[in-house]
C-alpha atoms as a PDB file:
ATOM      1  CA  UNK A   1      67.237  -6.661  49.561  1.00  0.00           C
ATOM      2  CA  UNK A   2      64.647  -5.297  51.718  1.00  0.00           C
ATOM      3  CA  UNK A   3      62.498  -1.490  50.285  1.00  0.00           C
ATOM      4  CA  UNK A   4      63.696   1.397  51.776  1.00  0.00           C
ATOM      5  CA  UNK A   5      60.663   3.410  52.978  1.00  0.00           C
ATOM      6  CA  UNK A   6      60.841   6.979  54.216  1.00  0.00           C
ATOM      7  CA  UNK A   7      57.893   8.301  56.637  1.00  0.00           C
ATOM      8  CA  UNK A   8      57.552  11.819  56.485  1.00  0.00           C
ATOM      9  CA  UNK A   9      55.287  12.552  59.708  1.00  0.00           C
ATOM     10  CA  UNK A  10      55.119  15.252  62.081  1.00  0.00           C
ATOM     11  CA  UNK A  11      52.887  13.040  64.948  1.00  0.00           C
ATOM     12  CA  UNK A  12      55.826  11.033  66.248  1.00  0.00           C
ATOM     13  CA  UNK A  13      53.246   9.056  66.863  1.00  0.00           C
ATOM     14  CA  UNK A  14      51.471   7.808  63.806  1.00  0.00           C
ATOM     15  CA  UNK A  15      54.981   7.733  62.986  1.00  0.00           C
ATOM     16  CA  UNK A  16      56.693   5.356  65.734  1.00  0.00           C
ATOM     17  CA  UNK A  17      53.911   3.444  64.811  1.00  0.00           C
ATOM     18  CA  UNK A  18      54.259   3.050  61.105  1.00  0.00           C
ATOM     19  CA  UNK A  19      57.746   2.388  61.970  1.00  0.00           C
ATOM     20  CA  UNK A  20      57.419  -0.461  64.222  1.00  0.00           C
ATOM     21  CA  UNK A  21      54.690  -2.183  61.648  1.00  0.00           C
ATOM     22  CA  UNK A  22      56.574  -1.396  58.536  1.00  0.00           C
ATOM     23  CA  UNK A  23      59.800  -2.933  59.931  1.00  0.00           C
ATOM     24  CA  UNK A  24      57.921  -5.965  60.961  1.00  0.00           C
ATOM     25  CA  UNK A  25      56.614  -6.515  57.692  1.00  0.00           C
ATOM     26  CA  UNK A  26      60.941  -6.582  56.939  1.00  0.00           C
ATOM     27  CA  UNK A  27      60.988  -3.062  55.492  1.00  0.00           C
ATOM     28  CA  UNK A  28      63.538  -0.283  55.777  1.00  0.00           C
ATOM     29  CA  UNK A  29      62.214   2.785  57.961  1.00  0.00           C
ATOM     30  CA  UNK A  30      63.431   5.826  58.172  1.00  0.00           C
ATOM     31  CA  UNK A  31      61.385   9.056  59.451  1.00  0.00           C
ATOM     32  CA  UNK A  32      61.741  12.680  58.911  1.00  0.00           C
ATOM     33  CA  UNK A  33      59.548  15.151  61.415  1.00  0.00           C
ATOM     34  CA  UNK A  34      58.809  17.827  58.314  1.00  0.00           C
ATOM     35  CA  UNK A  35      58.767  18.157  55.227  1.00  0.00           C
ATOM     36  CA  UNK A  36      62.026  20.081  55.130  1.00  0.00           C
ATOM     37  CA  UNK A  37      64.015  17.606  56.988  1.00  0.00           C
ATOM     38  CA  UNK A  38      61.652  14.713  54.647  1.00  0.00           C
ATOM     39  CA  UNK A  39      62.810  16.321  51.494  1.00  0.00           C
ATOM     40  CA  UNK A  40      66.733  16.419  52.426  1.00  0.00           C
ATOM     41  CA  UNK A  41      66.519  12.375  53.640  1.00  0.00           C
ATOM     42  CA  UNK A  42      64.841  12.012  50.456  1.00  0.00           C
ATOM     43  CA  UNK A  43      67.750  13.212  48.587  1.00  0.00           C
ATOM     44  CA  UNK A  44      70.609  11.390  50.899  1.00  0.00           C
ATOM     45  CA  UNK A  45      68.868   7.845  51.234  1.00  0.00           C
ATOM     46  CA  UNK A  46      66.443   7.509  47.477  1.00  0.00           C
ATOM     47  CA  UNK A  47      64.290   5.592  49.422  1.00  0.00           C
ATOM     48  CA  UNK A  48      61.989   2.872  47.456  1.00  0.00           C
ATOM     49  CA  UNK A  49      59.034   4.397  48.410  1.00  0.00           C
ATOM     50  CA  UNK A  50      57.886   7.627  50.779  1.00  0.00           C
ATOM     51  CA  UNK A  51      54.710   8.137  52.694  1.00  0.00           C
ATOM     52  CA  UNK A  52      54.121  11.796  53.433  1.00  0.00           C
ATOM     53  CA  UNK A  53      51.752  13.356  55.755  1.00  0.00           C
ATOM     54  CA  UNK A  54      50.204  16.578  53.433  1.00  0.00           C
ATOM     55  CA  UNK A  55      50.066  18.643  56.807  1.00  0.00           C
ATOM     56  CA  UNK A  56      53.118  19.849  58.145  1.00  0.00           C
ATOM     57  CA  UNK A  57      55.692  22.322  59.134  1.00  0.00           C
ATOM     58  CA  UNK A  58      58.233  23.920  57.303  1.00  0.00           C
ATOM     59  CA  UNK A  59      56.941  22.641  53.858  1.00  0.00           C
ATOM     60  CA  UNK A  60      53.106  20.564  53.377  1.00  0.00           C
ATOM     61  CA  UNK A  61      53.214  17.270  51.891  1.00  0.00           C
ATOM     62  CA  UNK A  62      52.077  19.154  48.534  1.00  0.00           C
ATOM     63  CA  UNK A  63      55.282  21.030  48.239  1.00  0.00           C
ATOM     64  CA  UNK A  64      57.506  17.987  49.110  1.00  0.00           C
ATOM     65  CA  UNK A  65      55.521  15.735  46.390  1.00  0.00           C
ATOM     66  CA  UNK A  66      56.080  18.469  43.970  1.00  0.00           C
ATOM     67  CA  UNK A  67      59.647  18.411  44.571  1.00  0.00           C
ATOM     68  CA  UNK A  68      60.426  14.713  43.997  1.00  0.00           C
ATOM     69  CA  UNK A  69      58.170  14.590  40.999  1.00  0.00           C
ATOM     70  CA  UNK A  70      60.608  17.310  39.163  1.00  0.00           C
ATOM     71  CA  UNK A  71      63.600  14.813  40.353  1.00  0.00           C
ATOM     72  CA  UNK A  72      62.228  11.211  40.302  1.00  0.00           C
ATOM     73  CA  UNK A  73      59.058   8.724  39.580  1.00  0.00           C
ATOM     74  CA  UNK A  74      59.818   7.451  43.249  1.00  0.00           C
ATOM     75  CA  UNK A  75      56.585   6.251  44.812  1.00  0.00           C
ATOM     76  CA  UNK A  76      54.724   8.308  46.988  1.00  0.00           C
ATOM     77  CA  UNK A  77      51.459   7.738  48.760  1.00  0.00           C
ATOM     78  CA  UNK A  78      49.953  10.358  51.078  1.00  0.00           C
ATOM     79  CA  UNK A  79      48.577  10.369  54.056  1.00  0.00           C
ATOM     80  CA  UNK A  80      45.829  13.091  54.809  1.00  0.00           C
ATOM     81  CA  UNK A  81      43.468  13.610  57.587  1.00  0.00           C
ATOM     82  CA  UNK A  82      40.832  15.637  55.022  1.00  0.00           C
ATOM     83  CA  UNK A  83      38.597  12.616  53.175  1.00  0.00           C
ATOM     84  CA  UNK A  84      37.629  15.611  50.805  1.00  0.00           C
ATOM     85  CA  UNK A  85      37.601  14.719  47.197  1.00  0.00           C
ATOM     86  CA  UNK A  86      39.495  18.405  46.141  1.00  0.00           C
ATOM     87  CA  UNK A  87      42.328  16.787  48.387  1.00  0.00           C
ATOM     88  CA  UNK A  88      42.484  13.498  46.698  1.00  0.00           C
ATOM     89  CA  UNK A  89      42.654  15.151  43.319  1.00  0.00           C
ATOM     90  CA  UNK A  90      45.476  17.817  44.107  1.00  0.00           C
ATOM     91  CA  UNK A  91      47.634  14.312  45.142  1.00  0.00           C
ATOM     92  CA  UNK A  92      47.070  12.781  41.641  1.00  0.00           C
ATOM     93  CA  UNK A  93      48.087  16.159  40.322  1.00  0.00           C
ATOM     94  CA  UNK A  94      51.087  16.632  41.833  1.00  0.00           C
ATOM     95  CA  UNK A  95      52.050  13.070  41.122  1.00  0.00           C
ATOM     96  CA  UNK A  96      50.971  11.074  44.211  1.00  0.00           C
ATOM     97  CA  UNK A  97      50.887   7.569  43.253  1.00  0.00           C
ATOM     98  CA  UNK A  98      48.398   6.396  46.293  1.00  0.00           C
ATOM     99  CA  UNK A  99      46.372   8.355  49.671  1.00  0.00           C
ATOM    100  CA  UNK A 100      44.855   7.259  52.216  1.00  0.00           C
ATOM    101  CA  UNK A 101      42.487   9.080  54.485  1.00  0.00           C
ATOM    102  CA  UNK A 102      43.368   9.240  58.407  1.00  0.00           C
ATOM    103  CA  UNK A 103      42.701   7.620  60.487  1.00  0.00           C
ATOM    104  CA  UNK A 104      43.881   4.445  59.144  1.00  0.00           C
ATOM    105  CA  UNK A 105      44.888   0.516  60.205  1.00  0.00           C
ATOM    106  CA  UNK A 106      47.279  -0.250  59.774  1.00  0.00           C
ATOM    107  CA  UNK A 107      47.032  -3.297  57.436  1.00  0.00           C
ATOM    108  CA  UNK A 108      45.463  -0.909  55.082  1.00  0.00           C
ATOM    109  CA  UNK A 109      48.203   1.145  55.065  1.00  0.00           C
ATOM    110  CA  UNK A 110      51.043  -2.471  53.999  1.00  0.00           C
ATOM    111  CA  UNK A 111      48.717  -3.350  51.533  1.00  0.00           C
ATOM    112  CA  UNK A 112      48.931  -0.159  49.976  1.00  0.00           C
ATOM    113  CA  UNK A 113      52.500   0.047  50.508  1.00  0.00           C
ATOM    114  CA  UNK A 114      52.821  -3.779  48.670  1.00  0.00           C
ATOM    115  CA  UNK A 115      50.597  -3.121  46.261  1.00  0.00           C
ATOM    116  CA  UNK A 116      52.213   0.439  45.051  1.00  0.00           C
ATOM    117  CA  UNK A 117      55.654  -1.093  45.134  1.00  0.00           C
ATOM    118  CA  UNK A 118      54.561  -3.859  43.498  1.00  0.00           C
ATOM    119  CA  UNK A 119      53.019  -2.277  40.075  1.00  0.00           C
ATOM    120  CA  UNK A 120      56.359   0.392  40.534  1.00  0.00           C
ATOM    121  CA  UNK A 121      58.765  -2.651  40.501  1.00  0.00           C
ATOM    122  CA  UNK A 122      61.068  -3.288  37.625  1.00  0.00           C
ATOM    123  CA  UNK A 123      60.777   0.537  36.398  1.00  0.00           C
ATOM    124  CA  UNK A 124      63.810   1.932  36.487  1.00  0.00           C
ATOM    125  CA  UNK A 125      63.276   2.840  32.387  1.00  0.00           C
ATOM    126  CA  UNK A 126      61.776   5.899  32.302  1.00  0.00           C
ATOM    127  CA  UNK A 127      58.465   6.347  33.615  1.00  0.00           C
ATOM    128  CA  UNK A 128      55.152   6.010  31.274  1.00  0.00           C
ATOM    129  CA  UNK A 129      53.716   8.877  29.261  1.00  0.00           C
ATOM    130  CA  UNK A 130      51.075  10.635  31.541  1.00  0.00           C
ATOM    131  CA  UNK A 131      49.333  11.321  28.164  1.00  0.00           C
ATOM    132  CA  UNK A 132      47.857   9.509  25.503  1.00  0.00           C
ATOM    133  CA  UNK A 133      46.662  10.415  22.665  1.00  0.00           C
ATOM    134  CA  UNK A 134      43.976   8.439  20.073  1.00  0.00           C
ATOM    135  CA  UNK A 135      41.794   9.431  17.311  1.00  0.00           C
ATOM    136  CA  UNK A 136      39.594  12.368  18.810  1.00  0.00           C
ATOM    137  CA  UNK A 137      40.539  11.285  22.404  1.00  0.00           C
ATOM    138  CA  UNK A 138      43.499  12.732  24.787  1.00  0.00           C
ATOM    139  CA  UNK A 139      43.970  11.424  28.211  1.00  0.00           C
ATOM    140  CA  UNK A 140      46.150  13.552  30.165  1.00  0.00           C
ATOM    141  CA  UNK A 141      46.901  12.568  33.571  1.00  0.00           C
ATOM    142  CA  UNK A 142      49.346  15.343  34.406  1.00  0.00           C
ATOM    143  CA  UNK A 143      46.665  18.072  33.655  1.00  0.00           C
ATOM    144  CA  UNK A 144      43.700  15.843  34.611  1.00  0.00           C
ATOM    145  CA  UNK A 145      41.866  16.845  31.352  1.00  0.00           C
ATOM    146  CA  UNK A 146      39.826  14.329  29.293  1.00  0.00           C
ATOM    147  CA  UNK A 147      39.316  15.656  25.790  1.00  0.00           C
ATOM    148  CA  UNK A 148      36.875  14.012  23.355  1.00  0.00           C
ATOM    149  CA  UNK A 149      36.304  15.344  20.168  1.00  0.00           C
ATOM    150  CA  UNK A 150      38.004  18.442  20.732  1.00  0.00           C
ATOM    151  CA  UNK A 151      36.158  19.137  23.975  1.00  0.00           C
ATOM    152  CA  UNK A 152      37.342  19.285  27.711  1.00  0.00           C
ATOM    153  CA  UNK A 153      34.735  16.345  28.787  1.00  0.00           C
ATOM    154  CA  UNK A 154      34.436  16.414  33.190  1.00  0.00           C
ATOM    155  CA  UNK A 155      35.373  13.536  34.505  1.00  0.00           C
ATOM    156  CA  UNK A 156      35.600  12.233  37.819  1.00  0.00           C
ATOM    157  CA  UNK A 157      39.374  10.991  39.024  1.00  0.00           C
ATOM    158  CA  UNK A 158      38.742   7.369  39.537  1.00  0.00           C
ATOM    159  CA  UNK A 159      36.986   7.301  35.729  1.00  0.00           C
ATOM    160  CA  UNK A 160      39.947   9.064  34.409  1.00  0.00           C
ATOM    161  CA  UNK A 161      42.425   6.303  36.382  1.00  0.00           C
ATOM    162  CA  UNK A 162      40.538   3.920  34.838  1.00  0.00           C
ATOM    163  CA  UNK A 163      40.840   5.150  31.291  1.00  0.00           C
ATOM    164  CA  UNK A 164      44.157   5.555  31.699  1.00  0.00           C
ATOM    165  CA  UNK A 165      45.140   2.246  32.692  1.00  0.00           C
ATOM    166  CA  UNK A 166      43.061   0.420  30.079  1.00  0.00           C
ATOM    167  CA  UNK A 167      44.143   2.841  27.478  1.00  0.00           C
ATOM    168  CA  UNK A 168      48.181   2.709  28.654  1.00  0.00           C
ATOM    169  CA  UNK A 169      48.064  -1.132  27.116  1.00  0.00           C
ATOM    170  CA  UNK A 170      45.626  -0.969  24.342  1.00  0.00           C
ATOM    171  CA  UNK A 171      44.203  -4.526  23.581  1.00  0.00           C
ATOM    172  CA  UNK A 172      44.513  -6.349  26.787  1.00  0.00           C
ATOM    173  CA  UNK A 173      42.087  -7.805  28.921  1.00  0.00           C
ATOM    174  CA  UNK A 174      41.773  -7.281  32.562  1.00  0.00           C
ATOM    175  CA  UNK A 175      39.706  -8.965  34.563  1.00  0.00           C
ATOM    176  CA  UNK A 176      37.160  -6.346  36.985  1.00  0.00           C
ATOM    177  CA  UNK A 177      39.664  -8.021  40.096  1.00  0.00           C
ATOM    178  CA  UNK A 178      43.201  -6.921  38.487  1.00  0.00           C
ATOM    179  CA  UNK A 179      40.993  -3.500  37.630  1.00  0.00           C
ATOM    180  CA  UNK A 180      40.185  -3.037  41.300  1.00  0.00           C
ATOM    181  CA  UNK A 181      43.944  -3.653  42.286  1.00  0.00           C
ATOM    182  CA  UNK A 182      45.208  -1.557  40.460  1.00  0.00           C
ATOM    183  CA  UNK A 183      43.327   1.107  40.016  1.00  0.00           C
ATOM    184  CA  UNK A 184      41.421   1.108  43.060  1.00  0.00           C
ATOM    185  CA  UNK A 185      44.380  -0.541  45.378  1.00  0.00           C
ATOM    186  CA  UNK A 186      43.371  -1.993  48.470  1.00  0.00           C
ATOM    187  CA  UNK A 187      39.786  -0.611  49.704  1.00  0.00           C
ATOM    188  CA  UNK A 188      37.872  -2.970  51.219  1.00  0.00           C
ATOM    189  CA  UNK A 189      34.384  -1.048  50.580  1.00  0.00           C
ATOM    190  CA  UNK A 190      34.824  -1.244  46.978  1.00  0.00           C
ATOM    191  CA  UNK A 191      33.130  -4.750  44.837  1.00  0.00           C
ATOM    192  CA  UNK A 192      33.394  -5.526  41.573  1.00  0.00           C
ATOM    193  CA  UNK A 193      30.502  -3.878  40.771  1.00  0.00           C
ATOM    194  CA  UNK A 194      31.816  -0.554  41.663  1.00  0.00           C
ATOM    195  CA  UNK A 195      34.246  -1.375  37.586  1.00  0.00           C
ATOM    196  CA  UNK A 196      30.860  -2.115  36.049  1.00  0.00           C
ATOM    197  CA  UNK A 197      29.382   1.297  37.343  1.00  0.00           C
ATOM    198  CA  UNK A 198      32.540   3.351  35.964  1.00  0.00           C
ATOM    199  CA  UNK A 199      32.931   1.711  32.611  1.00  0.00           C
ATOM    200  CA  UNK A 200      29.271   2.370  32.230  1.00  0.00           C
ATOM    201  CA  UNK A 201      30.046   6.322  32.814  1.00  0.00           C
ATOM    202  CA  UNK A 202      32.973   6.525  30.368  1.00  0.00           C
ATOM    203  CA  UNK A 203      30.989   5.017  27.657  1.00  0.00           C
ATOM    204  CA  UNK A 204      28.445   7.594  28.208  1.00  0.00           C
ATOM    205  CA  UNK A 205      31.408  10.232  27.669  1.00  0.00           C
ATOM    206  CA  UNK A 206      32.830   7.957  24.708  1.00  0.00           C
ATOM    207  CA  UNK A 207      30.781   6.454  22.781  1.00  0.00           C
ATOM    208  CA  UNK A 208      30.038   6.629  18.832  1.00  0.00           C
ATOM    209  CA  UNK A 209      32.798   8.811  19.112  1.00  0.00           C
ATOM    210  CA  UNK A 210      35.807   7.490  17.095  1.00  0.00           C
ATOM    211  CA  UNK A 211      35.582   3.793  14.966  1.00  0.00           C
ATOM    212  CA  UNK A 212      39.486   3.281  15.865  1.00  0.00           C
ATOM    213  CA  UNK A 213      39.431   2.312  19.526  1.00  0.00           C
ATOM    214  CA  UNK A 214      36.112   1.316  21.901  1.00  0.00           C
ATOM    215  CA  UNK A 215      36.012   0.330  25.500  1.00  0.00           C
ATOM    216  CA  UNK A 216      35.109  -3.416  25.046  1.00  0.00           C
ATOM    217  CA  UNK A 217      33.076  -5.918  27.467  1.00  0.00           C
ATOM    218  CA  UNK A 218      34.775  -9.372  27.282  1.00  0.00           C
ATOM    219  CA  UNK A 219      32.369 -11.405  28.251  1.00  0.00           C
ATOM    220  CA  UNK A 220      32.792 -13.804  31.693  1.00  0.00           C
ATOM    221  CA  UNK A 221      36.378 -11.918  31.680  1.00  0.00           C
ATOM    222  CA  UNK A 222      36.803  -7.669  32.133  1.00  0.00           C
ATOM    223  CA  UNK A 223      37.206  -4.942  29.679  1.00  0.00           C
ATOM    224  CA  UNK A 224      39.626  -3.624  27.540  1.00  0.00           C
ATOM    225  CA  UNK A 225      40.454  -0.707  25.234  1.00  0.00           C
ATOM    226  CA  UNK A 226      40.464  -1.987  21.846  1.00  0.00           C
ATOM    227  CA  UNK A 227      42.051  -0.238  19.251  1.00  0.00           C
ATOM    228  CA  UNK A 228      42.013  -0.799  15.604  1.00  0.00           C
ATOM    229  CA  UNK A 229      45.052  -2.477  14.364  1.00  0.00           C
END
């Protein structure tokens, strides 16, 4: 059965046009004009996944995120004309799963669209604790707060992304690719080298801290957060 996609876009057209290369790709469209009108076809259709424009009439992209995050883990990526990083951090807070900055191709845009559905699929259980806690370390995704040792450490969103998703499935390997997928999604100014940089950071934040969990190099593979069994 083919995802049901909701564009919530006040250009009509950025969103004709998302419309016509979504459904080409074999995808359900349908488009609301604001975010009032996005929020109520939210709540008829349930749409697989929405993309929401943050700037808008009647309610921003902000408000409507907010709304569906207190009723569903539905994924949302949003589409912003501000490349500011304050902007990109207020989406991850209010539960944006994805942005991307306009103006945009449009094959950016599907392989965001695949790749978010794709790490979403098969989750109809309930959605993943947005906080972990391990010996002298919390992660909290919701409040964007790393604490280490019983202090509020600063970290930078992509650092605490990456945390996260080693520390969500302690003891597995992933390779620096699967880490850019996910993590990163599809960017095509980010290399490899760009994991190598972060993990460096975080064990600058991290380490000697605890003995019951490390971030751990696997040689010729990735990283992993290894925990102490």
């Amino acid at each position: 059965m083919a995802h049901t996609v909701l564009v919530v876009e006040d250009d009509r057209n950025i969103a004709g046009l998302l419309q016509m290369y979504l459904e080409k790709e074999g995808y359900k469209v349908e488009i609301a004009y604001d975010g009032g009108e996005g929020l109520a076809k939210y709540r008829a259709i349930r749409p697989d996944l929405v993309l929401l424009d943050v700037m808008m009439p009647v309610m921003d992209g902000w408000g409507v995120c907010k709304a569906i995050r207190a009723e569903a883990q539905t994924p949302i990526i949003m589409l912003t004309a501000k490349g500011e990083t304050d902007d990109k951090v207020n989406g991850l807070k209010v539960g944006a799963d994805d942005y991307i900055t306009k103006p945009f191709e449009m094959r950016e845009v599907l392989a965001r669209v695949e790749a978010v559905l794709r790490r979403s699929s098969g989750t109809a259980a309930p959605a993943k604790a947005r906080r972990l806690n391990f010996d002298k370390l919390t992660i909290d995704m919701d409040a964007f707060e790393l604490t280490v040792d019983g202090k509020k450490v600063d970290t930078p969103p992509k650092e605490m992304e990456l945390l996260f998703y080693l520390a969500s499935t302690p003891n597995r390997v992933y390779t620096r690719n699967q880490l850019l997928d996910e993590v990163w999604g599809f960017d095509c100014y980010v290399d490899s080298r760009t994991v190598d940089v972060h993990v460096k950071r975080l064990r600058e934040k991290l380490e000697g801290v605890s003995e019951s969990w490390c971030l751990k190099t696997v040689w010729g593979v990735g990283y992993k957060f290894e925990v102490v069994q």
